[in-house]
C-alpha atoms as a PDB file:
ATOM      1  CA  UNK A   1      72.739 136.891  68.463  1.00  0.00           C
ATOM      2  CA  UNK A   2      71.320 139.461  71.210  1.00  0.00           C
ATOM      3  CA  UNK A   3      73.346 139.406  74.922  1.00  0.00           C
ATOM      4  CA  UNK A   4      70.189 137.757  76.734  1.00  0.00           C
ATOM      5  CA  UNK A   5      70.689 134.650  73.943  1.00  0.00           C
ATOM      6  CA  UNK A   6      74.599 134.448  75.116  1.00  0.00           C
ATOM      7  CA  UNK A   7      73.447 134.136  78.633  1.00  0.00           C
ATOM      8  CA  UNK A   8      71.292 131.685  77.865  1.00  0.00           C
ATOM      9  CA  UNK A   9      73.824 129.468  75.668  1.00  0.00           C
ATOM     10  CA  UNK A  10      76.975 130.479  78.496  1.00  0.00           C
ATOM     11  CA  UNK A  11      74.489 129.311  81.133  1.00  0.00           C
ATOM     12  CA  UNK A  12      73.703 126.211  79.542  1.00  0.00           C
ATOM     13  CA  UNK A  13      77.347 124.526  78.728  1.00  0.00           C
ATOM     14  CA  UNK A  14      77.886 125.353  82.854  1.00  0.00           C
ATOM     15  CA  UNK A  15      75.136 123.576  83.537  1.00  0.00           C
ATOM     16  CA  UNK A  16      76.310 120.477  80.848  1.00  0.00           C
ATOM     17  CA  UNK A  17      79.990 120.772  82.430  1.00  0.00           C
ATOM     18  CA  UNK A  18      78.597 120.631  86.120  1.00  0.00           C
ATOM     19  CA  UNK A  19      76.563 117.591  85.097  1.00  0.00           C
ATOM     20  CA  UNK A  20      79.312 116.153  83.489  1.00  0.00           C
ATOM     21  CA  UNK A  21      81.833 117.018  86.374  1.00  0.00           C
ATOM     22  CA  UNK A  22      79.282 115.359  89.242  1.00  0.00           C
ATOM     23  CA  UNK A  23      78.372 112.406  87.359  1.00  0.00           C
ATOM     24  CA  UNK A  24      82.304 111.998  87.151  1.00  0.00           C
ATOM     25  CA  UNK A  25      82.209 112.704  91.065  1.00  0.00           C
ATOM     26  CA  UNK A  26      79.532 110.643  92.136  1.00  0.00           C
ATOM     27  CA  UNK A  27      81.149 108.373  90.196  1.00  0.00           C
ATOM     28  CA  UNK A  28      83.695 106.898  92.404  1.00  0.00           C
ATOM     29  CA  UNK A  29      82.893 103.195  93.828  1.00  0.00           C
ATOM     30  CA  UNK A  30      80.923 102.894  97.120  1.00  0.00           C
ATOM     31  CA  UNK A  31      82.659 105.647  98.697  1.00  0.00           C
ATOM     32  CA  UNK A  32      80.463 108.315 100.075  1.00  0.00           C
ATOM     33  CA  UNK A  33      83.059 111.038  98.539  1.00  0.00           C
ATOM     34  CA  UNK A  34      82.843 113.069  95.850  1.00  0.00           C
ATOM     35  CA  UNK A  35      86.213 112.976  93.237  1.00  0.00           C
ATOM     36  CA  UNK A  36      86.594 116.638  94.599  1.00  0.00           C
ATOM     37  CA  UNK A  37      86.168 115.845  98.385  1.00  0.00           C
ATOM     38  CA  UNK A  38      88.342 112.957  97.967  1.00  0.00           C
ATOM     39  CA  UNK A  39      90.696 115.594  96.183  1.00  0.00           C
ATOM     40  CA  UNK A  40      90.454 118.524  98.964  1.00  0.00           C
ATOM     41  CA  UNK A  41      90.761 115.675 101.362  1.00  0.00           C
ATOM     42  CA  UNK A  42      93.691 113.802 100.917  1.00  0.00           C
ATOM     43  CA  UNK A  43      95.792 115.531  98.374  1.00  0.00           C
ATOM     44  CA  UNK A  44      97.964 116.757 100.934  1.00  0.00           C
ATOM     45  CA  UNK A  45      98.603 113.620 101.975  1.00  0.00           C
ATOM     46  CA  UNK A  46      99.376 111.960  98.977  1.00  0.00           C
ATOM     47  CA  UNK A  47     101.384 114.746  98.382  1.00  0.00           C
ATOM     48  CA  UNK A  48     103.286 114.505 101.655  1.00  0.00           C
ATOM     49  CA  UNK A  49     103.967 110.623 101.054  1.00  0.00           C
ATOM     50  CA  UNK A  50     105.280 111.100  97.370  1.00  0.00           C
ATOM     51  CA  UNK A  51     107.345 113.535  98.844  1.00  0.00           C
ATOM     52  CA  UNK A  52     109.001 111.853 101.363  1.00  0.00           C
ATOM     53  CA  UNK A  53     109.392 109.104  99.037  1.00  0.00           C
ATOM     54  CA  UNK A  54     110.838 110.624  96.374  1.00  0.00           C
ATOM     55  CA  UNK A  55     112.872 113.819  97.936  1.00  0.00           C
ATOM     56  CA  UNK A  56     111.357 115.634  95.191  1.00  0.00           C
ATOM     57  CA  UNK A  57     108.599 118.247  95.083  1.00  0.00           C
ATOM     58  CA  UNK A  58     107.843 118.766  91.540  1.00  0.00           C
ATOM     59  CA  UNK A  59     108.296 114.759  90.848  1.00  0.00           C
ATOM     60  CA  UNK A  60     106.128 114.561  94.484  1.00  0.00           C
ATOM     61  CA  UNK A  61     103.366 116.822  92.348  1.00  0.00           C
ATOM     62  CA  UNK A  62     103.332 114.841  89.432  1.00  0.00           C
ATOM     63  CA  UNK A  63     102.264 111.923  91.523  1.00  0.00           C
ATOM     64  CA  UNK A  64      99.917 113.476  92.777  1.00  0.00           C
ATOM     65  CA  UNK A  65      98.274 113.998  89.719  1.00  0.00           C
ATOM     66  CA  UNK A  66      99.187 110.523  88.244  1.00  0.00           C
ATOM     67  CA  UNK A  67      96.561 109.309  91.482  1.00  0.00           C
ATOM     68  CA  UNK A  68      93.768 111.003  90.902  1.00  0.00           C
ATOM     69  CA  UNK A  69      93.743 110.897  86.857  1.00  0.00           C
ATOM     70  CA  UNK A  70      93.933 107.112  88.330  1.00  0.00           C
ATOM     71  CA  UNK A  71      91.177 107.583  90.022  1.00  0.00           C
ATOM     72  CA  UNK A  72      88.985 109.200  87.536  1.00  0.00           C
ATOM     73  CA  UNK A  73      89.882 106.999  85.031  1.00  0.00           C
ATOM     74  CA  UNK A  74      89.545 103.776  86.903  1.00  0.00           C
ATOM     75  CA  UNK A  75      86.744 104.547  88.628  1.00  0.00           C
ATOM     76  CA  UNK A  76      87.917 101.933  91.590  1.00  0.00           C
ATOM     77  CA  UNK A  77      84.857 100.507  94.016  1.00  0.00           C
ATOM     78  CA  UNK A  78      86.116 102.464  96.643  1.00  0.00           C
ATOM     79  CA  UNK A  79      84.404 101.853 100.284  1.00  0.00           C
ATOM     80  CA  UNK A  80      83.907 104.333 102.646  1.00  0.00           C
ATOM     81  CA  UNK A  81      86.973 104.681 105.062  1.00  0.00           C
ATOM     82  CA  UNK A  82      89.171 102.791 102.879  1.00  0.00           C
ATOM     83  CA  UNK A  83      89.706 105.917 100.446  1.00  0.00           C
ATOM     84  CA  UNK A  84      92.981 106.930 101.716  1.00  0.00           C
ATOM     85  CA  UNK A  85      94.630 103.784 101.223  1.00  0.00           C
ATOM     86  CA  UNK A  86      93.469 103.082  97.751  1.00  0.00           C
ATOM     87  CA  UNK A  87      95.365 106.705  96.712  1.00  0.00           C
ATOM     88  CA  UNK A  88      98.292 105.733  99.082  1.00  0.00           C
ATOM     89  CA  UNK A  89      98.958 102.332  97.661  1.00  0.00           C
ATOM     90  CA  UNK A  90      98.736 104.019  94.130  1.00  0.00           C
ATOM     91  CA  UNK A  91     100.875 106.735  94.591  1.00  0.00           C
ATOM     92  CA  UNK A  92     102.964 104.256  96.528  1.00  0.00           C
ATOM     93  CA  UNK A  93     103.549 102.520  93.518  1.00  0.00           C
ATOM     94  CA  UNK A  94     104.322 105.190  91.188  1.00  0.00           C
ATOM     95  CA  UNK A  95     106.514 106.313  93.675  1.00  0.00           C
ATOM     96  CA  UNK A  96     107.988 102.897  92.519  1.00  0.00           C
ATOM     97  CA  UNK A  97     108.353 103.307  89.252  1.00  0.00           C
ATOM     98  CA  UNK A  98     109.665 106.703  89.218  1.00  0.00           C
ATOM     99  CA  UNK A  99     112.344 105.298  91.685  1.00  0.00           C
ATOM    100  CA  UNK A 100     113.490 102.242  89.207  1.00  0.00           C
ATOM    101  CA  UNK A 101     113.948 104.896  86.946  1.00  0.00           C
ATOM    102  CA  UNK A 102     117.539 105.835  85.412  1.00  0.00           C
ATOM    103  CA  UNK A 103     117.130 109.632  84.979  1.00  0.00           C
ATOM    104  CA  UNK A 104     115.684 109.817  88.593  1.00  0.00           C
ATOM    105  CA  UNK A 105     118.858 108.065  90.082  1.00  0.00           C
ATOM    106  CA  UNK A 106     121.145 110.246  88.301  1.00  0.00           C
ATOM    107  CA  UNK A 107     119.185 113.181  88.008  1.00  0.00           C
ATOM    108  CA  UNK A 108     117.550 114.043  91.187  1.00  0.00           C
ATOM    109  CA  UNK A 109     119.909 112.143  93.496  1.00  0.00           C
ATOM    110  CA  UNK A 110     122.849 113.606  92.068  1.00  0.00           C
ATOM    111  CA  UNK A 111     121.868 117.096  92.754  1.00  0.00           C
ATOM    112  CA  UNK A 112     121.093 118.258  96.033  1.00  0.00           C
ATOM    113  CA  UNK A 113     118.675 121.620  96.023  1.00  0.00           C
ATOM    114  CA  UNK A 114     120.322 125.075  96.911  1.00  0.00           C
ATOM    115  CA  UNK A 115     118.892 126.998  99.599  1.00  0.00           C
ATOM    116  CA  UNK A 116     119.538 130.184 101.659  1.00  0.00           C
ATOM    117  CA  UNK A 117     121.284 129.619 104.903  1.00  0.00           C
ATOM    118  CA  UNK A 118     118.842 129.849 107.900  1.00  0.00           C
ATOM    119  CA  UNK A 119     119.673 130.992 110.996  1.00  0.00           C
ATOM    120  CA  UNK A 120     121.596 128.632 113.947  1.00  0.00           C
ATOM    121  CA  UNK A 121     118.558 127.391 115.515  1.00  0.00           C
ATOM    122  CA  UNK A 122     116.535 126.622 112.341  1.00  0.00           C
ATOM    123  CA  UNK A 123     119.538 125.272 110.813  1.00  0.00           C
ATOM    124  CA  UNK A 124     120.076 122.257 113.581  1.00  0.00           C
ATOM    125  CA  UNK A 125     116.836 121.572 113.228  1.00  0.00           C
ATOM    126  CA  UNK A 126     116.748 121.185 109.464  1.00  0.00           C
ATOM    127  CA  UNK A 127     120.081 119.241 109.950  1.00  0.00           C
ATOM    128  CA  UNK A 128     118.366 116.879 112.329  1.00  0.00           C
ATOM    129  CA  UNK A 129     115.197 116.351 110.211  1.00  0.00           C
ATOM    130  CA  UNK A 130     117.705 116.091 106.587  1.00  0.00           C
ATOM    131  CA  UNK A 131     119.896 113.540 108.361  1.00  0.00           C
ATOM    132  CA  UNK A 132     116.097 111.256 109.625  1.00  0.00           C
ATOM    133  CA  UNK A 133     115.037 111.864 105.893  1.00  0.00           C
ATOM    134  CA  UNK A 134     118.224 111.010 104.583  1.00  0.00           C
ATOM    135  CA  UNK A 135     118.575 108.078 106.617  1.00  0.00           C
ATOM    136  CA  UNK A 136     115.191 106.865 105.735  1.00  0.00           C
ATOM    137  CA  UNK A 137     115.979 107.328 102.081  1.00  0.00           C
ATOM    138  CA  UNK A 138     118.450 105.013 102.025  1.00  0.00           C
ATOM    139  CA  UNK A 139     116.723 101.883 103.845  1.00  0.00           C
ATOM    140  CA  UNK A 140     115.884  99.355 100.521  1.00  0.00           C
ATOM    141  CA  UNK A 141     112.518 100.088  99.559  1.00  0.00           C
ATOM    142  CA  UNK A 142     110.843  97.755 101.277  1.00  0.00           C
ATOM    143  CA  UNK A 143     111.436  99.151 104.862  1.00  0.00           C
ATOM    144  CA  UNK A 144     111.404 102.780 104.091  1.00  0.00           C
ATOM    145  CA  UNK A 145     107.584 102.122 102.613  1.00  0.00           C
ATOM    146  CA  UNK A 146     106.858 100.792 105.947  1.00  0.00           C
ATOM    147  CA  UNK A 147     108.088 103.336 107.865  1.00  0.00           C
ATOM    148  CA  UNK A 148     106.881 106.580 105.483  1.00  0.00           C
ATOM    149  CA  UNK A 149     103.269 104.863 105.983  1.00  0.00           C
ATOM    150  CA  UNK A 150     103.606 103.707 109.827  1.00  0.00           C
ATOM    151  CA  UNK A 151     104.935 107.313 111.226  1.00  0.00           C
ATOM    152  CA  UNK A 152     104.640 109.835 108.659  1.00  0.00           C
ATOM    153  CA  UNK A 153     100.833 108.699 107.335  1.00  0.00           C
ATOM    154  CA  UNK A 154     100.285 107.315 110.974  1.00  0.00           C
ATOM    155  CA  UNK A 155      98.989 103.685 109.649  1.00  0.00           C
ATOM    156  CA  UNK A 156      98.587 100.646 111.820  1.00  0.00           C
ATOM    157  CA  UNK A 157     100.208  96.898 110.963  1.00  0.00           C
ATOM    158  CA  UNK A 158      97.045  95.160 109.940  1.00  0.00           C
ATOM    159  CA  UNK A 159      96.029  98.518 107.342  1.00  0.00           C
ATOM    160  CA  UNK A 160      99.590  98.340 105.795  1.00  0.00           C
ATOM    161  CA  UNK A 161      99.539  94.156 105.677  1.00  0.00           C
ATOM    162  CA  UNK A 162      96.482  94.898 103.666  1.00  0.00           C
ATOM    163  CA  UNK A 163      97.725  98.034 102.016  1.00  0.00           C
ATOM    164  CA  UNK A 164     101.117  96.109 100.729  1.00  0.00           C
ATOM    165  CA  UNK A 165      99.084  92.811 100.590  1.00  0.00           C
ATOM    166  CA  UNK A 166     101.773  90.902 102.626  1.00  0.00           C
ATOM    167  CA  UNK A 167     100.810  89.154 105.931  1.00  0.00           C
ATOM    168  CA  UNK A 168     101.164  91.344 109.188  1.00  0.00           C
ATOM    169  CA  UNK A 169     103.766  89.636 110.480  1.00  0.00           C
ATOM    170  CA  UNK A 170     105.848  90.545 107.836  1.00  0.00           C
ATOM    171  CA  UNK A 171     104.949  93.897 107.846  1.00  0.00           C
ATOM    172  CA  UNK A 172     105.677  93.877 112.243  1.00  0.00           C
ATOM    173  CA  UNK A 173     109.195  91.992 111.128  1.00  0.00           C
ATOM    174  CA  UNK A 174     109.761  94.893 108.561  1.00  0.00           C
ATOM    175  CA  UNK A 175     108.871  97.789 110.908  1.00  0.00           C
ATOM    176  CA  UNK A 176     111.453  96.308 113.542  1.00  0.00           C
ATOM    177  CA  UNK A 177     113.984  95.404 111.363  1.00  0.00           C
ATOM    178  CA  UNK A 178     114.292  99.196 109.569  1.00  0.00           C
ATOM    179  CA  UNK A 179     113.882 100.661 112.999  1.00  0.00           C
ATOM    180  CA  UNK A 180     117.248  99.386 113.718  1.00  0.00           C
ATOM    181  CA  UNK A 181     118.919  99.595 110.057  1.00  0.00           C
ATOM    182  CA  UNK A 182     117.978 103.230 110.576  1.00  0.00           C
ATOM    183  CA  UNK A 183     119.164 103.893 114.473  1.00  0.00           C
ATOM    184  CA  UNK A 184     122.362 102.172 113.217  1.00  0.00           C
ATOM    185  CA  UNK A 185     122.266 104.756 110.279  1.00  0.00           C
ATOM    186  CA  UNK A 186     121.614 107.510 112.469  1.00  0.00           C
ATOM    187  CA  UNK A 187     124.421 106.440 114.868  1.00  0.00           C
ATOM    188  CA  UNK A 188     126.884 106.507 112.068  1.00  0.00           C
ATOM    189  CA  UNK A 189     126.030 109.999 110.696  1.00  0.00           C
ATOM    190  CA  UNK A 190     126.496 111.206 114.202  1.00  0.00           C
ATOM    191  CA  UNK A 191     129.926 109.530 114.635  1.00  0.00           C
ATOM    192  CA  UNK A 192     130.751 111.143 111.131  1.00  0.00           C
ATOM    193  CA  UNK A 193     129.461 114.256 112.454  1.00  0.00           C
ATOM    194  CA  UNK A 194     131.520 114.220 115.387  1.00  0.00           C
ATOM    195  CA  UNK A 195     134.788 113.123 113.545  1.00  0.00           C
ATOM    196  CA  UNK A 196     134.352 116.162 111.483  1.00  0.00           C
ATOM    197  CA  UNK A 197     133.669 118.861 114.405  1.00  0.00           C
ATOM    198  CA  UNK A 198     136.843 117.578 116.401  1.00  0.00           C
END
């Protein structure tokens, strides 16, 4: 076989894995998105919320992936605007599972991560935002969902009602209800702070 014929034959399988890869794209429900738009679009986010979930970067990534082999093997009728919720209330609930489950209980729980010591200023701030995460990660599941999609994926009552598929008035009870559980939290780390400083 002469070099020109390899071209030929290399240039040929691209073209069968593009068509293969954007039939695969365009195949995703209503939505106006392509698998790799929705990808480059909200990864981070799914990311972010698996994260804060879980505590847990490489279990965080994992989700991640879990969502969107989801979504290219469900092939959900996704409608335009709604995108970000489908992958949310996925990786929500694998963020579910993974929770339920003995090894992540023992394992990741019971071993916080090493890091280098910052310097003063970063270091109060790190404290500040570990004792909010650590607060929130110890609400019962059901509030610290609410709050991880009200203020850290900025959603409104009626998008998380429908998200979670509970009425909003459950989902406006739960918001209020974990707000306090967690400024009571809060309050008590700082009081155990304090008794530890004097």
């Amino acid at each position: 076989m002469s070099n020109p014929e390899r071209a030929d034959d290399a240039a040929g399988q691209r073209t069968i894995e593009t068509e293969a890869v954007s039939s695969v794209s365009q195949d995703v429900g209503q939505s106006a998105l392509s698998f790799e738009q929705l990808y480059e679009q909200y990864a981070t986010d799914v990311l972010r919320f698996a994260y804060f979930y879980l505590g847990d970067r490489s279990q965080a990534e994992d989700v991640v992936q879990d969502v969107f082999v989801r979504l290219l093997t469900a092939k959900p009728d996704l409608h335009t605007g709604y995108e970000k919720s489908w992958l949310l209330k996925v990786a929500l609930n694998r963020c579910r599972d993974l929770w339920k489950g003995a090894w992540f209980k023992r394992v990741v729980l019971g071993h916080p991560a090493f890091e280098l010591i910052p310097g003063p200023d970063v270091l109060t701030e790190r404290t500040e935002k570990q004792a909010i995460m650590s607060a929130v990660n110890s609400l019962p599941a059901s509030f610290k969902e609410i709050i991880l999609l009200h203020y850290y994926q900025g959603y409104g009552i009626s998008e998380i009602a429908a998200m979670l598929e509970v009425p909003e008035g459950t989902v406006s009870s739960r918001l209020s209800r974990a707000r306090l559980k967690l400024e009571k939290l809060l309050d008590d780390q700082s009081i155990e702070r304090g008794g530890k400083e004097a």
